[in-house]
PDB file of N, CA and C in Angstrom:
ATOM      1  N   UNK A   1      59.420  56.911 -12.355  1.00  0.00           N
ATOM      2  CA  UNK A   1      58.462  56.264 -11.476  1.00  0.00           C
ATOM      3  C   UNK A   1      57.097  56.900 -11.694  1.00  0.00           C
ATOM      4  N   UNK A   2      56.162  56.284 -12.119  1.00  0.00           N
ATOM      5  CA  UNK A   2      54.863  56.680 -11.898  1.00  0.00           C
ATOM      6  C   UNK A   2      53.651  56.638 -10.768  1.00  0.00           C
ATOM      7  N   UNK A   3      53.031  57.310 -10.481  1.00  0.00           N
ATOM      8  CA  UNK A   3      52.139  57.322  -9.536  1.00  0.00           C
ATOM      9  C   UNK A   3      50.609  57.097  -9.534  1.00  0.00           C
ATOM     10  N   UNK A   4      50.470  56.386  -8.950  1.00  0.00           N
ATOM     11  CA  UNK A   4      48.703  55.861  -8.904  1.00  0.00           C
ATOM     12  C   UNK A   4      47.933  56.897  -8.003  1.00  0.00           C
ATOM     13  N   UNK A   5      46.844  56.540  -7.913  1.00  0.00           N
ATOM     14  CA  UNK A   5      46.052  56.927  -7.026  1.00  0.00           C
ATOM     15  C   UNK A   5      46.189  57.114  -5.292  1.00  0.00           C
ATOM     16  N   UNK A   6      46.969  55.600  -5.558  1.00  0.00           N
ATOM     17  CA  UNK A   6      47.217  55.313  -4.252  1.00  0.00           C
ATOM     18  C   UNK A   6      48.393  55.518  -3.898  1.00  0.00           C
ATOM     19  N   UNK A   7      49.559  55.673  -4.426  1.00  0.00           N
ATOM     20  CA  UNK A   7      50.864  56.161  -3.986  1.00  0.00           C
ATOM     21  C   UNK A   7      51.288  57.686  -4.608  1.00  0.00           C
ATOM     22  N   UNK A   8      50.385  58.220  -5.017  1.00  0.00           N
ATOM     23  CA  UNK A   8      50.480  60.149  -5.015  1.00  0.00           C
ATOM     24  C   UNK A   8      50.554  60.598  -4.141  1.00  0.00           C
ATOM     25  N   UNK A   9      51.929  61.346  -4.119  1.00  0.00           N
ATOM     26  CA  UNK A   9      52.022  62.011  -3.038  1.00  0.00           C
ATOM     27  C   UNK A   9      50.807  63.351  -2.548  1.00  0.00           C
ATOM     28  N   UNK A  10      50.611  63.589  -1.293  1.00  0.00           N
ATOM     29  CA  UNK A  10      49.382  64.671  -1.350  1.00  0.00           C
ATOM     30  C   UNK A  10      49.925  66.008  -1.341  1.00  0.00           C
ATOM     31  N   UNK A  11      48.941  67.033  -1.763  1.00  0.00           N
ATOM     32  CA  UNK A  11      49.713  68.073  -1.767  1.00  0.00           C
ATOM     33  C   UNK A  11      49.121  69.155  -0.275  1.00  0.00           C
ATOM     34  N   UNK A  12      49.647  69.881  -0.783  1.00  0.00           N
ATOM     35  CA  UNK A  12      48.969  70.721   0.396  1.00  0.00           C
ATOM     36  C   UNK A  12      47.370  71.140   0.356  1.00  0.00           C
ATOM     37  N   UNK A  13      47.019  71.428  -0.774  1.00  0.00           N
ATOM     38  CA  UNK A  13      45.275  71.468  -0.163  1.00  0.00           C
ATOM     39  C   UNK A  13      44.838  70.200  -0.128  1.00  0.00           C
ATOM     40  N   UNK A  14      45.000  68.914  -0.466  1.00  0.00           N
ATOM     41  CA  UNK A  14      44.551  67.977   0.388  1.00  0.00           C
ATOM     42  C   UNK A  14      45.127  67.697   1.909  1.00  0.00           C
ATOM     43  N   UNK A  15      45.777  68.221   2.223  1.00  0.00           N
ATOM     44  CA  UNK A  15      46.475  67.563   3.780  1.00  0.00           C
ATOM     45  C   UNK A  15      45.477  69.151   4.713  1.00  0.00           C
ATOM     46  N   UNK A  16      45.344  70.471   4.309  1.00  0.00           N
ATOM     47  CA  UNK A  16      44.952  71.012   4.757  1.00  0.00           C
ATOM     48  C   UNK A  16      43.108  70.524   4.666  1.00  0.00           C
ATOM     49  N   UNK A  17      42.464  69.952   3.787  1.00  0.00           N
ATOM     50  CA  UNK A  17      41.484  69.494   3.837  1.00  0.00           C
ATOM     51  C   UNK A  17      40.987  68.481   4.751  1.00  0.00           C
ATOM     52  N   UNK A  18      42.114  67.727   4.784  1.00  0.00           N
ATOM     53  CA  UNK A  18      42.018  66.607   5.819  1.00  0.00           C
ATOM     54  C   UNK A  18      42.058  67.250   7.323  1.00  0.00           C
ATOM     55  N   UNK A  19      43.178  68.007   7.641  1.00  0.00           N
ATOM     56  CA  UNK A  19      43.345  68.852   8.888  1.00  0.00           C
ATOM     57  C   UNK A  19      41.755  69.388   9.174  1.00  0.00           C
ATOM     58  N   UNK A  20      41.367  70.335   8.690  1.00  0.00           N
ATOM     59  CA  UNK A  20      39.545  70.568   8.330  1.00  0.00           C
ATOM     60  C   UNK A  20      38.819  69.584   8.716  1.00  0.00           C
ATOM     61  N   UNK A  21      39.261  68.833   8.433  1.00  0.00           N
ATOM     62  CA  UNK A  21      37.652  67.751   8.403  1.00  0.00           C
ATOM     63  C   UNK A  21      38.113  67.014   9.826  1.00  0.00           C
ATOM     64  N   UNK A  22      39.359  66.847  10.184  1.00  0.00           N
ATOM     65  CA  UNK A  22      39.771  66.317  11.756  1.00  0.00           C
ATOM     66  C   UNK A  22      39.109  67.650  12.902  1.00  0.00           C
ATOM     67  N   UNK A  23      39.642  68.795  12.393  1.00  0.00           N
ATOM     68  CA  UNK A  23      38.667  69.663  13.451  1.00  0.00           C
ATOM     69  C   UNK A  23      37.444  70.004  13.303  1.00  0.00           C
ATOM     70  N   UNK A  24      36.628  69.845  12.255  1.00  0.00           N
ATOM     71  CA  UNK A  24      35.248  69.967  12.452  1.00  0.00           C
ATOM     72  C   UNK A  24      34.879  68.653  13.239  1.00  0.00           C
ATOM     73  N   UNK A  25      35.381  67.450  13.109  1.00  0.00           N
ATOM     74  CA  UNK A  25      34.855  66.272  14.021  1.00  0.00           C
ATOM     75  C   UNK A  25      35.198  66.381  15.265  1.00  0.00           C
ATOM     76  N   UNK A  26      36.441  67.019  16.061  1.00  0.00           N
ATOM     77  CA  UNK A  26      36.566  67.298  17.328  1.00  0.00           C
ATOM     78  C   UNK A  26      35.815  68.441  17.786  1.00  0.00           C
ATOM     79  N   UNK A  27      35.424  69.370  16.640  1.00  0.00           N
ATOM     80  CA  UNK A  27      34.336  69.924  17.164  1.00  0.00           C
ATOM     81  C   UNK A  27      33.270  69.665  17.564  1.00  0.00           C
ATOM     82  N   UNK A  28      32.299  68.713  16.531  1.00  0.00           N
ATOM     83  CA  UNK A  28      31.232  68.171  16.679  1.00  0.00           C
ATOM     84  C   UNK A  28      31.069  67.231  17.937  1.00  0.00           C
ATOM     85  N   UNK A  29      32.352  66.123  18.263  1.00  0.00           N
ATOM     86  CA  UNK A  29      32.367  65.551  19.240  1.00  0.00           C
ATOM     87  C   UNK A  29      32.565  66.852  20.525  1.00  0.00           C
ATOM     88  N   UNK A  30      33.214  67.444  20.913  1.00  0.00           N
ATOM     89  CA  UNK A  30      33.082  68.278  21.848  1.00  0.00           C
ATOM     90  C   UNK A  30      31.800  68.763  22.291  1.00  0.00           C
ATOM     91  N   UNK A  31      30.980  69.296  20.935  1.00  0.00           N
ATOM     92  CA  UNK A  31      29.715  70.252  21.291  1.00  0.00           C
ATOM     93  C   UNK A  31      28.716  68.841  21.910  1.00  0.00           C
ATOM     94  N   UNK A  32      29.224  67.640  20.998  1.00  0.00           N
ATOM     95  CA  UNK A  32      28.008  66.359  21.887  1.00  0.00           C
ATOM     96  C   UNK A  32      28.437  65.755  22.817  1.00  0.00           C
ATOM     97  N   UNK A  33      29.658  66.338  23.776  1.00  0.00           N
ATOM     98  CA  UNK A  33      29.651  66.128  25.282  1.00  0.00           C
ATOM     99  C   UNK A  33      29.426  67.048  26.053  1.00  0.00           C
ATOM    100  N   UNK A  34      29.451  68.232  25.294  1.00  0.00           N
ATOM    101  CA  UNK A  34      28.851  69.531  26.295  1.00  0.00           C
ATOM    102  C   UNK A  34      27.175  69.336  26.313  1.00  0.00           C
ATOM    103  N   UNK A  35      26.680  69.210  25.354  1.00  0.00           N
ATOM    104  CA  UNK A  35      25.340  69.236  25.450  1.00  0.00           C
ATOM    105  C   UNK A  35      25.104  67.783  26.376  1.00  0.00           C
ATOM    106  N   UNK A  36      25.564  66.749  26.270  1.00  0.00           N
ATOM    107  CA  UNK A  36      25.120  65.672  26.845  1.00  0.00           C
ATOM    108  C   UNK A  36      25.098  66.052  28.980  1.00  0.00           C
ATOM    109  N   UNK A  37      26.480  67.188  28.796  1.00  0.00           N
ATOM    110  CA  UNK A  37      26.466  67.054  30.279  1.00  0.00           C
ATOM    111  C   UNK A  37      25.187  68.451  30.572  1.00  0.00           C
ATOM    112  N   UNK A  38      24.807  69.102  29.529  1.00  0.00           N
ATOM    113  CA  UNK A  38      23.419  70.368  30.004  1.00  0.00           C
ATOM    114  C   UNK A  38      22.402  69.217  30.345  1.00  0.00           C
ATOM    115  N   UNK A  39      22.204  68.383  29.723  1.00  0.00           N
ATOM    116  CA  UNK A  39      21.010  67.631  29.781  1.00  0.00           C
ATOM    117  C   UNK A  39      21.105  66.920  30.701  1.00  0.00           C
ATOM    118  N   UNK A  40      22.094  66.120  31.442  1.00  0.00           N
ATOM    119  CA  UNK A  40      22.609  65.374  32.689  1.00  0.00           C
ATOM    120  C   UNK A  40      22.348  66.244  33.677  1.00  0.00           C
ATOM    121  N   UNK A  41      22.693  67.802  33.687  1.00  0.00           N
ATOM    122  CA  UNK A  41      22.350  68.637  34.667  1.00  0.00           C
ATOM    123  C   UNK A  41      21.416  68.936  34.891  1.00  0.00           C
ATOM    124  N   UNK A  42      20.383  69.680  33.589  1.00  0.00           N
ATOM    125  CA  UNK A  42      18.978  69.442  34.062  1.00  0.00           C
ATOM    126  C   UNK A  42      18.347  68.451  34.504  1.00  0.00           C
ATOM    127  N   UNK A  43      18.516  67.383  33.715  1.00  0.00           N
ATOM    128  CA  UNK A  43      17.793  65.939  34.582  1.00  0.00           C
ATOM    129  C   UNK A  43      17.796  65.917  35.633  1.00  0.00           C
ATOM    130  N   UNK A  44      19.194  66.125  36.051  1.00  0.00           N
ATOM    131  CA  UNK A  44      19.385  65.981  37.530  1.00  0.00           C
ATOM    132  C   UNK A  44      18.780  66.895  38.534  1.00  0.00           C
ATOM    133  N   UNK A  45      18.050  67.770  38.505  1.00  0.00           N
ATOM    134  CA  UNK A  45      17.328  69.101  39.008  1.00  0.00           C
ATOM    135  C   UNK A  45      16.196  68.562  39.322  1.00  0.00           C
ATOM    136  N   UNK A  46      15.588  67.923  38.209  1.00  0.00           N
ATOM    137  CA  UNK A  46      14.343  67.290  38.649  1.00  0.00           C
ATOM    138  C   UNK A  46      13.872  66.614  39.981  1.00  0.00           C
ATOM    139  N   UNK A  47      12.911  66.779  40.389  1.00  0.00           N
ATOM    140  CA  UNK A  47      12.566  66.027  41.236  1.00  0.00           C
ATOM    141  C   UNK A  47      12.051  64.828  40.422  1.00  0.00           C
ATOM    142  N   UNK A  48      12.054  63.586  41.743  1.00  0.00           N
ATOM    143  CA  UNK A  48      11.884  62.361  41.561  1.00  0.00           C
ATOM    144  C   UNK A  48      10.193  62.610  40.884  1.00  0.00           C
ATOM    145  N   UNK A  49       9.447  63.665  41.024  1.00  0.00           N
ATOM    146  CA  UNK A  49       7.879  63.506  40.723  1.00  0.00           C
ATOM    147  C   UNK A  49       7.685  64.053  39.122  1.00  0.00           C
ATOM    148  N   UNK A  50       8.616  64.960  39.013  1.00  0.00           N
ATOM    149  CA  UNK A  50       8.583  64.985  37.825  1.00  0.00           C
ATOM    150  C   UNK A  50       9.829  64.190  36.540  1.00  0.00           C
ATOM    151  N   UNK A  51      10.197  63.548  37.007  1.00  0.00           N
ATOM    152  CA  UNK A  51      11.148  62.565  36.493  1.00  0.00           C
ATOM    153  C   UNK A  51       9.767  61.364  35.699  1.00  0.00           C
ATOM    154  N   UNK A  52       9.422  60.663  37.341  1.00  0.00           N
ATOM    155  CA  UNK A  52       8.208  60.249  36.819  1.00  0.00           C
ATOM    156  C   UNK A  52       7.412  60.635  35.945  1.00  0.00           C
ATOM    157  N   UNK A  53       7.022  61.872  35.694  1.00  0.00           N
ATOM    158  CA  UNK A  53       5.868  62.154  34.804  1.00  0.00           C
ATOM    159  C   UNK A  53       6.950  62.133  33.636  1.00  0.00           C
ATOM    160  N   UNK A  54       8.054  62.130  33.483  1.00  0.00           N
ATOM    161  CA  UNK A  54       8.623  61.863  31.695  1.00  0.00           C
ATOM    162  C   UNK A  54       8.887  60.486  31.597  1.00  0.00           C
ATOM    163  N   UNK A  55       8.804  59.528  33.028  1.00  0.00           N
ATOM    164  CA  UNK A  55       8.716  57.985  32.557  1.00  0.00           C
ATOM    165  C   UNK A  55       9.829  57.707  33.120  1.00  0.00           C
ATOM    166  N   UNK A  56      10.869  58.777  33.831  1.00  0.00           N
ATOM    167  CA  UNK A  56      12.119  58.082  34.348  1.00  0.00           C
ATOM    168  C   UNK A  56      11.986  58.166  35.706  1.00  0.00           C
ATOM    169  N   UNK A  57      13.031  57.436  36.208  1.00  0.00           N
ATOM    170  CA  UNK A  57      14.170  57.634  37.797  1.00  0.00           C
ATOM    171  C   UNK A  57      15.271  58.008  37.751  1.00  0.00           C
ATOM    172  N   UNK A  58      15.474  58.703  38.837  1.00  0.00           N
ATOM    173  CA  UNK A  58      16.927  59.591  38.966  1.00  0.00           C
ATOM    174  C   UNK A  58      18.031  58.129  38.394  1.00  0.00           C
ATOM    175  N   UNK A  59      17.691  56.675  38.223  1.00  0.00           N
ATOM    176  CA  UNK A  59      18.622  56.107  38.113  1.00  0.00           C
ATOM    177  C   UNK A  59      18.682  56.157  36.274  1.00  0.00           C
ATOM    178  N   UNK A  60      17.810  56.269  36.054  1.00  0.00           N
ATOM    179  CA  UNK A  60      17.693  56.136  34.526  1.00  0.00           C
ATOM    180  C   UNK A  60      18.970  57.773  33.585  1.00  0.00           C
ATOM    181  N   UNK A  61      18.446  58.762  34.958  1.00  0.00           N
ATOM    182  CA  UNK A  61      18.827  60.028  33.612  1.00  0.00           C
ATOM    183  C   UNK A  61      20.508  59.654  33.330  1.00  0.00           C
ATOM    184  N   UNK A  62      21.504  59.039  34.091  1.00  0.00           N
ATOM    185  CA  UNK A  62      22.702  58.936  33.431  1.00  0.00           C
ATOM    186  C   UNK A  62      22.649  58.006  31.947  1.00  0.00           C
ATOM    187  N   UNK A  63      21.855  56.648  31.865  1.00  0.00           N
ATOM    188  CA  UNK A  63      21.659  56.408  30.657  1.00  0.00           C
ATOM    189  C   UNK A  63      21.090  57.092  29.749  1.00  0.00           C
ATOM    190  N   UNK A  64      20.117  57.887  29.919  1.00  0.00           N
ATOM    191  CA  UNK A  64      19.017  58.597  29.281  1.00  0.00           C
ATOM    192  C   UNK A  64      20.147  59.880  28.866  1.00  0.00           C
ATOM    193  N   UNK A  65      21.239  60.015  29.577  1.00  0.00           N
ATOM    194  CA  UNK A  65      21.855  61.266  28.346  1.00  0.00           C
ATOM    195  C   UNK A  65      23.002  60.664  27.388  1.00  0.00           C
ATOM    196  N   UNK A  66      23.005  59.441  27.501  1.00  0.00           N
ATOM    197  CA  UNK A  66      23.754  58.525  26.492  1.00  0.00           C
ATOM    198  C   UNK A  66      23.138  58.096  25.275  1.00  0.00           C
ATOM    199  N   UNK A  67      21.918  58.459  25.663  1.00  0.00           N
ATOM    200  CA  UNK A  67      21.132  57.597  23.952  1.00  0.00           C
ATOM    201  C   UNK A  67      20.588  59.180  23.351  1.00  0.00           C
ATOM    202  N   UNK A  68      20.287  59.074  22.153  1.00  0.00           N
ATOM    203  CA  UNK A  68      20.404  59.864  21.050  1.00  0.00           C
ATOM    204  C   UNK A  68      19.408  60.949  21.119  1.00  0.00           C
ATOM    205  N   UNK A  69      18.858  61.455  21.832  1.00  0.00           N
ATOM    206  CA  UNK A  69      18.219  62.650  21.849  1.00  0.00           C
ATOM    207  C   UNK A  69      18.511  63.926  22.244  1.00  0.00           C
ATOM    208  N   UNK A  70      17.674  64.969  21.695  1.00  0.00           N
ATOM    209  CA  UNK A  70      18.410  66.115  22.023  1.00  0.00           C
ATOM    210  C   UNK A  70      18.073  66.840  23.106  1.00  0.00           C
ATOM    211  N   UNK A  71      19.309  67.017  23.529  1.00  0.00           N
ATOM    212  CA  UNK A  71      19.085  68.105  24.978  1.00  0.00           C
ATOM    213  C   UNK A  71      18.372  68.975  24.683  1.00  0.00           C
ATOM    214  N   UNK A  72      17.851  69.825  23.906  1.00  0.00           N
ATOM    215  CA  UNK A  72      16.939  70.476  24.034  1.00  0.00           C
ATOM    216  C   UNK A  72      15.649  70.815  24.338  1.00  0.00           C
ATOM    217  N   UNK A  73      15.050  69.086  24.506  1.00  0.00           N
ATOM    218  CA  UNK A  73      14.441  68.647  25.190  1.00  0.00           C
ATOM    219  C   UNK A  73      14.156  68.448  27.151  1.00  0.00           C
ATOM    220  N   UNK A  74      14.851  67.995  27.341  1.00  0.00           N
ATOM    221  CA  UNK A  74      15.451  68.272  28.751  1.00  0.00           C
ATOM    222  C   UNK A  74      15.157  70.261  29.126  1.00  0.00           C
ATOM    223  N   UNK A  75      15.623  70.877  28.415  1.00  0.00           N
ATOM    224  CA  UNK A  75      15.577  72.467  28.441  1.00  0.00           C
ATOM    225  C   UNK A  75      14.205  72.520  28.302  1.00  0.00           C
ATOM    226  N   UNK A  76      13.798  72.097  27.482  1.00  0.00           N
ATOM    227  CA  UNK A  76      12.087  72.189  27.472  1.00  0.00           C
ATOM    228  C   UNK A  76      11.423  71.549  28.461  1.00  0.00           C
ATOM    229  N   UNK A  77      11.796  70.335  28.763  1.00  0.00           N
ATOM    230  CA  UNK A  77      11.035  69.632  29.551  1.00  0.00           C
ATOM    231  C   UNK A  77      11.343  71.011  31.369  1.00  0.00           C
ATOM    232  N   UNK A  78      12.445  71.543  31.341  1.00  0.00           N
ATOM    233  CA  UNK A  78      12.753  72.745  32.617  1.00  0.00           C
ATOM    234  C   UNK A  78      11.913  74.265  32.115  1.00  0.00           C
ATOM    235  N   UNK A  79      11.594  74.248  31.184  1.00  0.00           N
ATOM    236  CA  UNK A  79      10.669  75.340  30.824  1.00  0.00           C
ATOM    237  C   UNK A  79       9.594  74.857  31.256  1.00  0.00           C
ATOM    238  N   UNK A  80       8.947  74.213  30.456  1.00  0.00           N
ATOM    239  CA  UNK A  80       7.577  73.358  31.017  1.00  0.00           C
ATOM    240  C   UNK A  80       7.229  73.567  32.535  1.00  0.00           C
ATOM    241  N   UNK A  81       7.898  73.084  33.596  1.00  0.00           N
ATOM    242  CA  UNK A  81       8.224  72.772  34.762  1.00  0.00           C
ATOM    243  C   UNK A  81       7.853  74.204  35.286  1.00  0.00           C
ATOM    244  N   UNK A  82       8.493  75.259  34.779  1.00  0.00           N
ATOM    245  CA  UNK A  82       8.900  76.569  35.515  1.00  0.00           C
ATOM    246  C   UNK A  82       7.267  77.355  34.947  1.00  0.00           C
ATOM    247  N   UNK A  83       6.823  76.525  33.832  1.00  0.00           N
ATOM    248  CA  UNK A  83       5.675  77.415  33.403  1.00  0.00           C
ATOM    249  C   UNK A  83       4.261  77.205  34.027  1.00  0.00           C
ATOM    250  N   UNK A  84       3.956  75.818  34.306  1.00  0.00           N
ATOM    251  CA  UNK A  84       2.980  75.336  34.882  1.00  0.00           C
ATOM    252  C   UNK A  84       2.412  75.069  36.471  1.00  0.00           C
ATOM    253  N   UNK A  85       1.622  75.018  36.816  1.00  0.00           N
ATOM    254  CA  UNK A  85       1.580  75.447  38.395  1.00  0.00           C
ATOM    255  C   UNK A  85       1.940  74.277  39.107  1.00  0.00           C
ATOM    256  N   UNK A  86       1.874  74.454  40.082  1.00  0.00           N
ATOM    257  CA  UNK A  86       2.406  73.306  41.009  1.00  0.00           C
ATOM    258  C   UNK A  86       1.273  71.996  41.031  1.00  0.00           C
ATOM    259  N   UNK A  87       0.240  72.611  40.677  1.00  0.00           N
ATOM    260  CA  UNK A  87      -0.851  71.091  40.570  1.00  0.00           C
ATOM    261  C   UNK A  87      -1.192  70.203  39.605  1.00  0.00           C
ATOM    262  N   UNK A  88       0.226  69.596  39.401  1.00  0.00           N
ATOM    263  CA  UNK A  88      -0.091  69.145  38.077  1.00  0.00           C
ATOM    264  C   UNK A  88       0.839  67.754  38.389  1.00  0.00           C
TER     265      UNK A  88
END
């Protein structure tokens, strides 16, 4: 019996490669629901006045940590906040 491409059996460093590449993606997905919920938390800290000044409402930040930006932003946008005086 001969074997193709497609009916070779795999050996072990491909099945351990594959194993690899399944936990780096449950990694990656993990670290982008942890970060999604830092950024949900800071948002949520905000007051409604400074929500406004980034363009949102407390109703917006649950969508706003669903679309593609990085929380690190949010962290900045709570630095900002903590750095500047109250008259602003």
């Amino acid at each position: 019996m001969t074997y193709t491409s497609d009916t070779a059996p795999l050996n072990h460093k491909s099945v351990a490669a594959v194993i690899a590449e399944l936990i780096d993606a449950a990694n990656v997905a993990t670290h982008k629901v942890i970060e999604r919920r830092k950024a949900k938390a800071h948002l949520s800290k905000l007051s409604d006045r400074y929500l406004r000044d980034i363009g949102l409402t407390e109703h917006d930040v649950p969508g706003a940590t669903r679309m593609q930006l990085p929380s690190g932003g949010a962290l900045e946008l709570i630095d900002i906040r903590r750095s500047r005086s109250a008259n602003w």
